[in-house]
Protein backbone atom coordinates (compact mmCIF):
# COMPACT_ATOMS: atom_id res chain seq x y z
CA UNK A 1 4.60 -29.70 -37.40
CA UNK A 2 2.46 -27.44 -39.41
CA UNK A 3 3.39 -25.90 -42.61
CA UNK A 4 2.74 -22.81 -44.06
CA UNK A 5 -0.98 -23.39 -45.07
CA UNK A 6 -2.24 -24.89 -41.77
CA UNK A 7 -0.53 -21.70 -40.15
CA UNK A 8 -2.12 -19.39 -42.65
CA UNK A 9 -5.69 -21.46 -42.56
CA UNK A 10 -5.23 -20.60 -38.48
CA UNK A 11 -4.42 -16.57 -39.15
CA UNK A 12 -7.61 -16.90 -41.15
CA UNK A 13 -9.52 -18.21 -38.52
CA UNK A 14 -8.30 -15.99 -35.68
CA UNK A 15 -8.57 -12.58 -37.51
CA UNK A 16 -12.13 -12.06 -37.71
CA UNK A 17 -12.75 -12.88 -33.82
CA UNK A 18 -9.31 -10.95 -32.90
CA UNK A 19 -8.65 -7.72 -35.51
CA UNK A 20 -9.55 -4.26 -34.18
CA UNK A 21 -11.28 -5.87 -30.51
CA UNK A 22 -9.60 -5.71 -27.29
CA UNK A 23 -8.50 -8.67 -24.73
CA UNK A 24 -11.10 -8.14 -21.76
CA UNK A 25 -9.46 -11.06 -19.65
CA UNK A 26 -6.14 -13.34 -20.58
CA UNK A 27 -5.81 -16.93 -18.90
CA UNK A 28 -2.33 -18.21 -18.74
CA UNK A 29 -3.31 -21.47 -17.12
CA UNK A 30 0.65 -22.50 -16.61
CA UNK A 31 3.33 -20.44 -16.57
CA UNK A 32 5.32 -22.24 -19.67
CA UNK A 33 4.74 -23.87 -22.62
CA UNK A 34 8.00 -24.87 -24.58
CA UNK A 35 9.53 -21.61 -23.15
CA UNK A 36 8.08 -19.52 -20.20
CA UNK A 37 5.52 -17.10 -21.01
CA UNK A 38 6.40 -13.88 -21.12
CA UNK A 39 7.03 -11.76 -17.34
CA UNK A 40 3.51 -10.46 -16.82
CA UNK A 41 2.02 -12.08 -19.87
CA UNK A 42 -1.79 -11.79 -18.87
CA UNK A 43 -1.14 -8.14 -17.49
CA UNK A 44 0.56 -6.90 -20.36
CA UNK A 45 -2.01 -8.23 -22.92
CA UNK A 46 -5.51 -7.24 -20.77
CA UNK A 47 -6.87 -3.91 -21.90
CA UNK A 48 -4.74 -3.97 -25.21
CA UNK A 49 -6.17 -3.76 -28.77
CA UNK A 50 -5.73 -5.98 -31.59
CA UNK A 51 -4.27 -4.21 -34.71
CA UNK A 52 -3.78 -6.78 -36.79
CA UNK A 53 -2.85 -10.74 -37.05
CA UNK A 54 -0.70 -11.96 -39.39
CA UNK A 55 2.01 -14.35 -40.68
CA UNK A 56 5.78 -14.61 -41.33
CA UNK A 57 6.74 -18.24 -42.56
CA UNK A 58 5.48 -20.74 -39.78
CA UNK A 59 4.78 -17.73 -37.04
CA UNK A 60 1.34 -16.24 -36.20
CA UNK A 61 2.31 -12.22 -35.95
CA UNK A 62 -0.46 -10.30 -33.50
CA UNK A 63 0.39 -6.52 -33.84
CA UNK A 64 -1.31 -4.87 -30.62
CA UNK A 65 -1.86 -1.38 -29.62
CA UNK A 66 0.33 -1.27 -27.11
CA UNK A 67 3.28 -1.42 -29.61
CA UNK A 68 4.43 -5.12 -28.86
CA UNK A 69 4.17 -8.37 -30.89
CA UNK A 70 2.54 -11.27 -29.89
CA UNK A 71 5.03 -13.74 -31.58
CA UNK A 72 3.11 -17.44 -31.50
CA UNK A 73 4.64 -20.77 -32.68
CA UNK A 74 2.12 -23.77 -33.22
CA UNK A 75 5.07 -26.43 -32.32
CA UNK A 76 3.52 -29.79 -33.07
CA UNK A 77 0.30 -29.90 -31.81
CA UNK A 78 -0.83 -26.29 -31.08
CA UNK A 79 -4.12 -25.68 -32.21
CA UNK A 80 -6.49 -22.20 -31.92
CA UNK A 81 -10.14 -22.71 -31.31
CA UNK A 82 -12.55 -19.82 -31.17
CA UNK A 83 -16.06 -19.59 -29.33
CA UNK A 84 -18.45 -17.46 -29.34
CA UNK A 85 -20.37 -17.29 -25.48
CA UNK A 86 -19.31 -20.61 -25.59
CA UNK A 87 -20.22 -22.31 -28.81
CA UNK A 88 -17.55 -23.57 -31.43
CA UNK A 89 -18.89 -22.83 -34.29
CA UNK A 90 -19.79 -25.68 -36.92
CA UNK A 91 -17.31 -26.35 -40.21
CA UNK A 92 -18.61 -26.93 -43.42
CA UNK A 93 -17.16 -29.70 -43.81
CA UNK A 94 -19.03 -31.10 -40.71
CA UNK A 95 -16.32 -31.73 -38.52
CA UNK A 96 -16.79 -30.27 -35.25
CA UNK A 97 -14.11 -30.55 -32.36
CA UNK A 98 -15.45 -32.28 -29.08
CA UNK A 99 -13.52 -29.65 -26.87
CA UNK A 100 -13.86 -31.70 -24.10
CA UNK A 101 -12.01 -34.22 -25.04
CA UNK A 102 -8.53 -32.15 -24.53
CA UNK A 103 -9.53 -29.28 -21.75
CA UNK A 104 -6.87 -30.40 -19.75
CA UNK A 105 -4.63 -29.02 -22.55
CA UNK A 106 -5.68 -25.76 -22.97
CA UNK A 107 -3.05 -23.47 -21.91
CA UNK A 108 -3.89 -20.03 -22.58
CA UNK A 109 -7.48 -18.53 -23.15
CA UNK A 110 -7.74 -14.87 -24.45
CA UNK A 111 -11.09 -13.25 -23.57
CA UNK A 112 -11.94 -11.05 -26.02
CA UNK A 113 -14.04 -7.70 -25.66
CA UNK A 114 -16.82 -8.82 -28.19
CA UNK A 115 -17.56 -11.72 -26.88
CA UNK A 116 -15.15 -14.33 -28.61
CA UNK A 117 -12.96 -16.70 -26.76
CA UNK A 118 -9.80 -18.17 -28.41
CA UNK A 119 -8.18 -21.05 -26.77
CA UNK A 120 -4.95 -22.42 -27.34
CA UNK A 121 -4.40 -25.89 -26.50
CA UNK A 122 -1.35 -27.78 -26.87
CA UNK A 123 -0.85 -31.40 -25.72
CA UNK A 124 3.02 -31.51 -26.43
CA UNK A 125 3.91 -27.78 -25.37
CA UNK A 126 6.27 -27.86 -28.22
CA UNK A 127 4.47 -24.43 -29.04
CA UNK A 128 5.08 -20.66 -27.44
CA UNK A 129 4.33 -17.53 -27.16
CA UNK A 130 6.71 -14.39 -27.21
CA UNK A 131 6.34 -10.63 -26.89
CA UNK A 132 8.62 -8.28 -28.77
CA UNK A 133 8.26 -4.43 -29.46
CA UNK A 134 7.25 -4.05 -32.54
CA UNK A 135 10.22 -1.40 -33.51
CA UNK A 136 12.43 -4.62 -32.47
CA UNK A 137 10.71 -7.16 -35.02
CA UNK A 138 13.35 -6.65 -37.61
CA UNK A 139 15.74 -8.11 -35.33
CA UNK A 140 14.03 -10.91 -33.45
CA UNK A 141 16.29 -13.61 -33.62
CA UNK A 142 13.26 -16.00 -34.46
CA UNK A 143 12.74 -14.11 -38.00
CA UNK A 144 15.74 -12.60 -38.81
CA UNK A 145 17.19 -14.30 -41.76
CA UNK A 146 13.64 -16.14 -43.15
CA UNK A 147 13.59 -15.90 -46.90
CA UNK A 148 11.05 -15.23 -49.01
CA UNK A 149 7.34 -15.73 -48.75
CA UNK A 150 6.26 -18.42 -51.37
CA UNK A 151 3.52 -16.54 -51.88
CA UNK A 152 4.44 -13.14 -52.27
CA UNK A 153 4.94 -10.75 -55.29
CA UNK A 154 8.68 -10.88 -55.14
CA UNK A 155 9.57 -14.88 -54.90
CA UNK A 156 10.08 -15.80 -58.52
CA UNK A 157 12.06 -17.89 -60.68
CA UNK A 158 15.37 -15.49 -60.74
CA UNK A 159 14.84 -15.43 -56.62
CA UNK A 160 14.52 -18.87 -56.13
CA UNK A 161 17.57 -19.62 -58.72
CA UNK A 162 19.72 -17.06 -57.09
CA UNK A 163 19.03 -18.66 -53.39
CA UNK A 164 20.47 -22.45 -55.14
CA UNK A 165 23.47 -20.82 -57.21
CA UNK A 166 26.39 -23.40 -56.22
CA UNK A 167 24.23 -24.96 -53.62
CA UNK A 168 25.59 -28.94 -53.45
CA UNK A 169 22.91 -30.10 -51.61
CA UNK A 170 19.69 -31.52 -53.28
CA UNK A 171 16.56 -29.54 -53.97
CA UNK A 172 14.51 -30.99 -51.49
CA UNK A 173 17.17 -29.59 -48.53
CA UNK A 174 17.17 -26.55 -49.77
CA UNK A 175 13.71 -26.06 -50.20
CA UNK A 176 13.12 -27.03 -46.33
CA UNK A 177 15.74 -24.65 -45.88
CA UNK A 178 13.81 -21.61 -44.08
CA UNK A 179 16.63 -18.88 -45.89
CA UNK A 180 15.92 -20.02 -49.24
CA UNK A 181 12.32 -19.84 -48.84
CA UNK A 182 9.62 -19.32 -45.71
CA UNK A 183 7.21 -21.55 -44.50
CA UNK A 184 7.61 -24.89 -46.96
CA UNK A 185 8.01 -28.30 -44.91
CA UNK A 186 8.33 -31.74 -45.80
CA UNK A 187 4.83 -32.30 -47.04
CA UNK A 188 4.60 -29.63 -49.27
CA UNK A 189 7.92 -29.75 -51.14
CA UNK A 190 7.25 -33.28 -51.62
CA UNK A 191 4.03 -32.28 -53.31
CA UNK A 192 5.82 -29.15 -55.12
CA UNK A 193 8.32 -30.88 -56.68
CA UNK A 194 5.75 -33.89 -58.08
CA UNK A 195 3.35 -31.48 -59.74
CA UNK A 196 7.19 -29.73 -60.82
CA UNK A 197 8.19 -33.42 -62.28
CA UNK A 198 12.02 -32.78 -60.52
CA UNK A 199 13.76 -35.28 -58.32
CA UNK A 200 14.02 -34.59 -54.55
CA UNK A 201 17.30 -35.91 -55.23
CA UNK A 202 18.30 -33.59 -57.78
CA UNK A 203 21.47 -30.88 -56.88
CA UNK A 204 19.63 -27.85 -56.44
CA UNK A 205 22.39 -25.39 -58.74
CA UNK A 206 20.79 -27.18 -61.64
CA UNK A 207 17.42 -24.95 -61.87
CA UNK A 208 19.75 -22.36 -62.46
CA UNK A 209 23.28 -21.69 -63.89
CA UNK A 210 26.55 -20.69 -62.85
CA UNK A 211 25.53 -17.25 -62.37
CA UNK A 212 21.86 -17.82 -60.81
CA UNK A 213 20.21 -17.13 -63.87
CA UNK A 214 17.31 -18.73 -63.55
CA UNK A 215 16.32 -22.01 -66.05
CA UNK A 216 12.76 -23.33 -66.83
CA UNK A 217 12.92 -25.72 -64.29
CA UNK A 218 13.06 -22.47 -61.93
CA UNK A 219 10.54 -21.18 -63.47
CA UNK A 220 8.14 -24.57 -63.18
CA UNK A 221 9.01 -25.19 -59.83
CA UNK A 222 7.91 -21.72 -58.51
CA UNK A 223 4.48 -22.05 -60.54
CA UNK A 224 4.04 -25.50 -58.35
CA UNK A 225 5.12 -24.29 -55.28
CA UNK A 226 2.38 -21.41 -55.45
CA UNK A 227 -0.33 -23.92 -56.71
CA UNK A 228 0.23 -26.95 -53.85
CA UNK A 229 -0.12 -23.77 -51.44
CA UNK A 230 -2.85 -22.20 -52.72
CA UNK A 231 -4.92 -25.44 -53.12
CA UNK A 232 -4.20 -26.46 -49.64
CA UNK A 233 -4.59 -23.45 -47.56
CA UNK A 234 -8.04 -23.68 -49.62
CA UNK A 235 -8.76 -26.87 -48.38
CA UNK A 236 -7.99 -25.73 -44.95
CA UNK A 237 -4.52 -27.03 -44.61
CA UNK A 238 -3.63 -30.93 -43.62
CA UNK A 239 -4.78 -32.84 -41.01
CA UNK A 240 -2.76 -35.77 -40.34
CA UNK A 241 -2.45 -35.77 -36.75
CA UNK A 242 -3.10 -32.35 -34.64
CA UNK A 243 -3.60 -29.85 -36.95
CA UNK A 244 -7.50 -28.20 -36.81
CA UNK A 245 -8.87 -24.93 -38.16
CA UNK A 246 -10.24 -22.56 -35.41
CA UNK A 247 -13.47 -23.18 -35.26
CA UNK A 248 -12.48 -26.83 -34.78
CA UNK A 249 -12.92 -28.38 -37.90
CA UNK A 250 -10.17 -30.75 -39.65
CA UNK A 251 -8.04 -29.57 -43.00
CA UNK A 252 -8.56 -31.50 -45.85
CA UNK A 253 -5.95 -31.19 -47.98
CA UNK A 254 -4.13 -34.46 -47.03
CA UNK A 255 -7.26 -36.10 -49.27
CA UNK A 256 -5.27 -34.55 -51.84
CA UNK A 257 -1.85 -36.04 -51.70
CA UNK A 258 -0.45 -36.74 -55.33
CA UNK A 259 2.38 -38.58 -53.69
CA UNK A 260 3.13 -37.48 -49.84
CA UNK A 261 2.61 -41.04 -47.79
CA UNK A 262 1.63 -42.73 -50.82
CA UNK A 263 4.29 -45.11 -50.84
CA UNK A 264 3.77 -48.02 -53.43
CA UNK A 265 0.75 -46.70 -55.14
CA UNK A 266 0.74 -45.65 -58.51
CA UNK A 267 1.89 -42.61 -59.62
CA UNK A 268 -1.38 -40.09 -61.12
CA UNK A 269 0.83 -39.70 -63.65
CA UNK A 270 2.17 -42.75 -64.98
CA UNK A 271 2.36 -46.15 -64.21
CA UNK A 272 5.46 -45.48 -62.11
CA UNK A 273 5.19 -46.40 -58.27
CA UNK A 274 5.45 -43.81 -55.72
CA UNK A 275 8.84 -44.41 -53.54
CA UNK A 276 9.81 -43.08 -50.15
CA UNK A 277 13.57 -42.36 -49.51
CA UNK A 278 14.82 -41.05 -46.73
CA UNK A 279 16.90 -37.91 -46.79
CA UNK A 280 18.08 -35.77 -43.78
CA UNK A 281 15.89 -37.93 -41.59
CA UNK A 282 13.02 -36.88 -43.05
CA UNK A 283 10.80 -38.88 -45.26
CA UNK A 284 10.41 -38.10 -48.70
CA UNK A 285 7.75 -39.41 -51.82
CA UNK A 286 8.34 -39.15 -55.25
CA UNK A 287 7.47 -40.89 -58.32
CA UNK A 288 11.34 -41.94 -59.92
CA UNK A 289 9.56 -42.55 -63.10
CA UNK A 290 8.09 -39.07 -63.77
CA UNK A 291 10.67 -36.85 -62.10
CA UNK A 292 13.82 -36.30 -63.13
């Protein structure tokens, strides 16, 4: 499922083909994806404006002139790709997506009034689409209750050691915790708490103490969280098995792995061995020599 970077890389992609331009024609080409699409989903979107796209955790946030939402929700293998008259355009990088290869998959198509088309296609309809008025937002079940954006002004240290006071659990489950902090998923708290040198395994009350006051390892692990972010939404996310930019082209980031699915080579570090453990179902890398 994609992570915070590979949904930012996306907002990044969409905004310059969406922001300020008006959908001239919407395709719903099935009435559901992992939910039904909203009553009148094509009506209520044709003619409206774009204000603004944007991003809360995991969620793609499409403010529109009428005064609704567009809530959308990758799932696992959602993926945005924009054309212009019919042309993807080609990535640096050189990848280029052969959208032929998964037509039968693309679900909705918004037309837009400049000339753009954005297509989202979605093999496993894990994904969906929801519209909510905006004066509603606060309370939409789906992001009431999110913490903290890693990468905003006010997640720091004394937040993060405030979230973990008298937490029992282990840093790594209350990282992937989406109330402690928004958008982080397995990949990138495994990388996070590498570059951070602390155990997955590690209770998570201990980068704090007893009254949340944050400690240095608070203070280290925030600095790493913001860096493994930064440097992969920069690389245009990870692409291990759906995720692709909009114009098609694949992230890169996953060349970059310090430890993530590296299990048994040596640590960058050290000559420690990377490990995998399992831990809430969910795989998990570390080096056991270099973080403690």
């Amino acid at each position: 499922m994609p992570e915070l970077p590979e949904v930012e890389t996306v907002r990044r992609g969409l905004a310059p083909a969406m922001e300020g331009v008006r959908f001239a024609k919407v395709e719903a080409r099935r009435r559901d994806l992992r939910w039904p699409l909203p009553k009148d989903f094509a009506k209520r979107l044709t003619g409206v404006t774009v204000a603004g796209v944007g991003r809360r955790a995991k969620y793609l946030l499409v403010d529109l002139s009428s005064g609704d939402v567009l809530i959308m929700h990758l799932g696992m293998s959602g993926s945005f790709r924009v054309s212009h008259r019919g042309v993807t355009a080609v990535a640096p990088a050189g990848y280029l997506y052969d959208a032929g290869e998964m037509a039968r998959h693309d679900h909705v198509v918004f037309h837009m009034s400049n000339g753009a088309v954005v297509t989202y296609n979605d093999p496993r309809r894990f994904g969906f689409m929801k519209l909510v008025p905006r004066a509603k937002i606060e309370r939409e079940p789906l992001l009431r209750g999110i913490g903290p954006e890693p990468l905003g002004n006010q997640f720091d240290a004394a937040m993060l050691a405030a979230a973990c006071t008298g937490k029992a659990t282990s840093l790594k489950a209350a990282l992937l915790d989406q109330k402690v902090v928004a958008g982080l998923g397995n990949i990138y708290v495994s990388e996070a708490l590498y570059r951070a040198h602390l155990s997955p395994k590690r209770r998570a009350s201990t980068i704090g103490d007893r009254t949340g006051k944050p400690n240095e390892r608070a203070v280290v692990l925030v600095d790493a969280i913001k860096a493994v972010l930064h440097d992969a939404i920069k690389a245009g996310g990870s692409s291990l098995r759906d995720h692709r930019q909009a114009d098609g082209s694949l992230g890169n980031f996953q060349h970059s792995f310090r430890v993530y699915d590296r299990e048994g080579e040596r640590c960058p570090n050290d000559k420690g061995k990377i490990k995998r453990i399992v831990q809430a179902g969910r795989s998990t890398f570390y080096c056991p020599a270099c973080q403690k």
